[in-house]
Protein backbone atom coordinates (compact mmCIF):
# COMPACT_ATOMS: atom_id res chain seq x y z
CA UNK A 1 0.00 0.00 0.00
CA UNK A 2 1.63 3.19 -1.03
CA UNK A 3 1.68 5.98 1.51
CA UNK A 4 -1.48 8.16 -0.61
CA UNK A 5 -3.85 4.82 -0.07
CA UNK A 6 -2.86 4.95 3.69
CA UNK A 7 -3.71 8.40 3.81
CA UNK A 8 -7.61 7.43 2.34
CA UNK A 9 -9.10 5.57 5.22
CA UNK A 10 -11.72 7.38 6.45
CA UNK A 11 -12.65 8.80 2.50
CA UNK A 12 -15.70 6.99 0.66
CA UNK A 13 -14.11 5.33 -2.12
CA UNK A 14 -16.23 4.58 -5.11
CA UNK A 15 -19.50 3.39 -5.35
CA UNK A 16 -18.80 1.20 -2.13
CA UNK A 17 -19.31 1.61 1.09
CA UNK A 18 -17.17 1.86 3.81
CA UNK A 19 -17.84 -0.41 7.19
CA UNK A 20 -18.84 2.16 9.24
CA UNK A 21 -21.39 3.39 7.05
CA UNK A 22 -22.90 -0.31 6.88
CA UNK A 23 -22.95 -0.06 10.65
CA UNK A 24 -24.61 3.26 10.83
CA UNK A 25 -27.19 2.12 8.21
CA UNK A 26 -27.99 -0.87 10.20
CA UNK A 27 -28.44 0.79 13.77
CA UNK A 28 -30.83 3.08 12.02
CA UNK A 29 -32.70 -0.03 10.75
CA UNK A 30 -33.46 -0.77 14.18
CA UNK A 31 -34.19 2.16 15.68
CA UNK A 32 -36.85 2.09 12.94
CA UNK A 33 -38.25 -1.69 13.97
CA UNK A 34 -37.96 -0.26 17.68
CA UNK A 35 -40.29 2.86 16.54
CA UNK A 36 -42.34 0.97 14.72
CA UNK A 37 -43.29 -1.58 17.38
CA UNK A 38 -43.39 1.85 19.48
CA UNK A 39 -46.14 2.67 17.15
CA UNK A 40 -47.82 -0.14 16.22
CA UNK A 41 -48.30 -1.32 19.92
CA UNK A 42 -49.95 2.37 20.78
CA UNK A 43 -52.82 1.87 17.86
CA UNK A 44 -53.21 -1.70 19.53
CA UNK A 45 -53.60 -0.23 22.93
CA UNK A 46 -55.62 2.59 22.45
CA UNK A 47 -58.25 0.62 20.33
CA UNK A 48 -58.46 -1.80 23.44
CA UNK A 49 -60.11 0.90 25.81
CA UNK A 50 -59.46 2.94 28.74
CA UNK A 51 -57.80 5.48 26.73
CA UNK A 52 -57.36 8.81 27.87
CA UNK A 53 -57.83 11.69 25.21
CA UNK A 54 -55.68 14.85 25.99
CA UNK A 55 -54.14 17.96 24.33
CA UNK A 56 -50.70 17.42 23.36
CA UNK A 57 -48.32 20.72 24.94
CA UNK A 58 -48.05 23.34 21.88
CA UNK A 59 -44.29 23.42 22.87
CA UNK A 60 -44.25 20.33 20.92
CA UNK A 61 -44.70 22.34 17.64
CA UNK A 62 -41.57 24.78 19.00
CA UNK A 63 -39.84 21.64 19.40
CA UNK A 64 -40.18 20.13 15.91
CA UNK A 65 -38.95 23.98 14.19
CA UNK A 66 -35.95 23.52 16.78
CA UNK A 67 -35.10 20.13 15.14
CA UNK A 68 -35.60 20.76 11.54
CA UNK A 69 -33.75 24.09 11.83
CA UNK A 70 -30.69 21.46 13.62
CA UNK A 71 -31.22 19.22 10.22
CA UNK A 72 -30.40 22.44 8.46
CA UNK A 73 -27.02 23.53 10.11
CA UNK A 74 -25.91 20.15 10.03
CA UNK A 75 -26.08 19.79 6.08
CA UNK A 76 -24.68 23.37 5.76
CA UNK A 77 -21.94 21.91 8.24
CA UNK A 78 -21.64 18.78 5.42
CA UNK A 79 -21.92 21.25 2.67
CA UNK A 80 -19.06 23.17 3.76
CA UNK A 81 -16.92 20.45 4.57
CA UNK A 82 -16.83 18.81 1.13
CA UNK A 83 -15.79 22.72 0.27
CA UNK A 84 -13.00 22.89 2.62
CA UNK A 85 -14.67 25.78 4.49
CA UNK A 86 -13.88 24.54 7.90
CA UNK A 87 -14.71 27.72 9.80
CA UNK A 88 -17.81 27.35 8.68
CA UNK A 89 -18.24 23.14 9.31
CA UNK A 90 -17.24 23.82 13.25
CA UNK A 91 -19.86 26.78 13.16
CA UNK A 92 -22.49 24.48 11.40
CA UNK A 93 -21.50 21.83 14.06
CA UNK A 94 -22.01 24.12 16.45
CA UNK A 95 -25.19 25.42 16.06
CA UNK A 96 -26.66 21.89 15.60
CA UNK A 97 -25.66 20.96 19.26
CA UNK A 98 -26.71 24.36 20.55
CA UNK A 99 -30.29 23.74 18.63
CA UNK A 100 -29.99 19.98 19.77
CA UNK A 101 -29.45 20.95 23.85
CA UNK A 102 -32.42 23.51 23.14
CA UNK A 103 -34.50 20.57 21.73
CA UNK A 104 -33.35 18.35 24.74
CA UNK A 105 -34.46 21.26 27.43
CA UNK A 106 -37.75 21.98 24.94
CA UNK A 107 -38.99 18.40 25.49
CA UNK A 108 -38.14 18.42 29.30
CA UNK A 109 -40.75 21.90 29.07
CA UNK A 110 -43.14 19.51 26.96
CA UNK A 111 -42.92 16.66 29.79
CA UNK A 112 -43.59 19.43 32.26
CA UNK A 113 -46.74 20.69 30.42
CA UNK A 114 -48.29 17.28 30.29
CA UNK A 115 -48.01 16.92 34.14
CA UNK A 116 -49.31 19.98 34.63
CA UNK A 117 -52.30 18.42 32.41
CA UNK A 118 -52.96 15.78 34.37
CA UNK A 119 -50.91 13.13 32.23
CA UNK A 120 -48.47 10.88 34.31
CA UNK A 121 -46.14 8.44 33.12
CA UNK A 122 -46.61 6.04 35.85
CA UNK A 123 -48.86 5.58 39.39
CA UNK A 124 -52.15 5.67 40.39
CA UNK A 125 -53.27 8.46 38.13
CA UNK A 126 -51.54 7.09 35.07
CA UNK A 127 -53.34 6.35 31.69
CA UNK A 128 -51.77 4.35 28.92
CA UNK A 129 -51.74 7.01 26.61
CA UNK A 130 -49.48 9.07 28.52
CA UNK A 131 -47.00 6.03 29.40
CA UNK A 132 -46.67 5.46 25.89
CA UNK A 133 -46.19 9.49 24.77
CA UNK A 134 -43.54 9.67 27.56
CA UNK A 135 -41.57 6.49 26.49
CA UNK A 136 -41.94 7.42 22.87
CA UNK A 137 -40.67 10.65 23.65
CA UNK A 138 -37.93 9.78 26.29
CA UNK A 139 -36.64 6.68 23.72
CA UNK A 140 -35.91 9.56 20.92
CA UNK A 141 -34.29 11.82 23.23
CA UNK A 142 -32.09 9.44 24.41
CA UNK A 143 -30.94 8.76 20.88
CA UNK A 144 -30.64 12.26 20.25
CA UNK A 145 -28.27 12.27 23.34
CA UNK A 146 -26.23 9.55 21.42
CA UNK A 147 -26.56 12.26 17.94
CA UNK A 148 -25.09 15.07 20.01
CA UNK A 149 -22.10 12.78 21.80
CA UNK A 150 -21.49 12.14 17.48
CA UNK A 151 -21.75 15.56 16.30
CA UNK A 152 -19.47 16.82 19.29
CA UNK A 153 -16.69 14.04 18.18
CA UNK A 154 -17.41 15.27 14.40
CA UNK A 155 -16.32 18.77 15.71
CA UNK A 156 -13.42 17.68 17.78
CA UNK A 157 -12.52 16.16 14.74
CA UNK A 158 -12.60 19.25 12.88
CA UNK A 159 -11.23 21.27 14.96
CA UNK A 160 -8.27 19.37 13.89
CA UNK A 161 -8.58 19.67 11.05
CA UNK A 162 -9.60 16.39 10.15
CA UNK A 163 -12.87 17.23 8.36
CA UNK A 164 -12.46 18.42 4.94
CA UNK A 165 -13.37 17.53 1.34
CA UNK A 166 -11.25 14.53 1.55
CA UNK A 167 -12.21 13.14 4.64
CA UNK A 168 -15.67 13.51 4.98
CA UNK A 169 -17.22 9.69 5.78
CA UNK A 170 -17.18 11.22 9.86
CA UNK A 171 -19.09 14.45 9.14
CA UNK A 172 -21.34 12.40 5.96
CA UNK A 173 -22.24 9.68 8.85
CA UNK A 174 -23.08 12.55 11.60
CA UNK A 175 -25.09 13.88 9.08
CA UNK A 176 -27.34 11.17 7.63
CA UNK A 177 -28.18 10.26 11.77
CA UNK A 178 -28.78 13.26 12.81
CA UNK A 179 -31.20 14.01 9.54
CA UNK A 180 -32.56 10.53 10.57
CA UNK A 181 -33.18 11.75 13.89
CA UNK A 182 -35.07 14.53 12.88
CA UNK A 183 -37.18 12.72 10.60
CA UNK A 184 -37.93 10.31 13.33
CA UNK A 185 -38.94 13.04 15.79
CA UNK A 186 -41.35 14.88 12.68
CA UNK A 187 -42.53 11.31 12.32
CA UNK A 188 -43.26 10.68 15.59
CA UNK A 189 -45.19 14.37 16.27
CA UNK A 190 -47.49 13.73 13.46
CA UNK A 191 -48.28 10.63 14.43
CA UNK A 192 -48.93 11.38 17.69
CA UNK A 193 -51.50 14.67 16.48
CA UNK A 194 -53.03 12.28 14.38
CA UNK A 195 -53.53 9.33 16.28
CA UNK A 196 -54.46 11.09 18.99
């Protein structure tokens, strides 16, 4: 191996793809099958009775604009990485964890709002459609934990100097989870305002 292939590890090369790609792809195949067994066992449960209608908190909607505007910086963060604009990729990088901590603290508001309603996870006062908002909820936020612990490696990374148009598999991978993430929360809103 000459010293220019050694240099190529963490680069996409040709119309493969590289291991940890196939890794990522497959961890976001089952965080799908989790969500969807999420979301399949809710329409079972609520058809079987003693459900409990209830508002869902409007911060929700503040919540989902908070993560799509994330989804944003982080392709601008991509964008200007395959552009050698690294300023601007630790800048992108940055604002998505800013706007991810603000989602974070946004659904810890939404969790407050639904006690204040009346809806409890657990205990004597607890109704299965609250249980299964807060787990479906809490589940995603955990992952997006697990997004930001990426991104903030991504940005070490870069800081670097190690993110750039020929070494972008680190920053592409950050990318297509965290977009995944935010589809999976938009998902998971709409299903929840129309299912419920």
């Amino acid at each position: 191996m000459n010293t220019s292939e050694a240099l190529l590890p963490e680069k996409e090369i040709g119309l493969g793809w590289h291991p940890k790609r196939v890794l990522l792809i497959l961890l976001i195949f089952s965080i799908v099958m989790m969500f969807a067994a999420f979301t399949s066992g809710y329409i079972v449960r609520r058809d079987e009775g003693n459900w409990r209608e209830f508002d869902l908190p409007a911060s929700l909607l503040f919540n989902s604009i908070i993560i799509a505007l994330s989804s944003a910086t982080m392709q601008w963060a991509y964008y200007s990485a395959k552009h050698d604009e690294v300023k601007r990729v630790n800048i992108g990088l940055l604002l998505t964890i800013a706007l991810g901590i603000v989602f974070l603290f946004g659904q810890l508001h939404s969790w407050g709002d639904l006690v204040s309603g009346r809806t409890f996870f657990g205990g004597a006062d607890a109704n299965p459609s609250g249980s299964f908002v807060y787990v479906l909820m809490g589940v995603h936020a955990f992952h997006l934990v697990t997004g930001l612990i990426f991104v903030a490696v991504v940005l070490k990374r870069s800081l670097n100097y190690q993110v750039h148009s020929r070494a972008t598999l680190s920053i592409g991978n950050a990318t297509l989870y965290w977009h995944f993430l935010g589809g999976l929360w938009l998902y998971l809103y709409l299903f929840l305002l129309l299912n419920h």
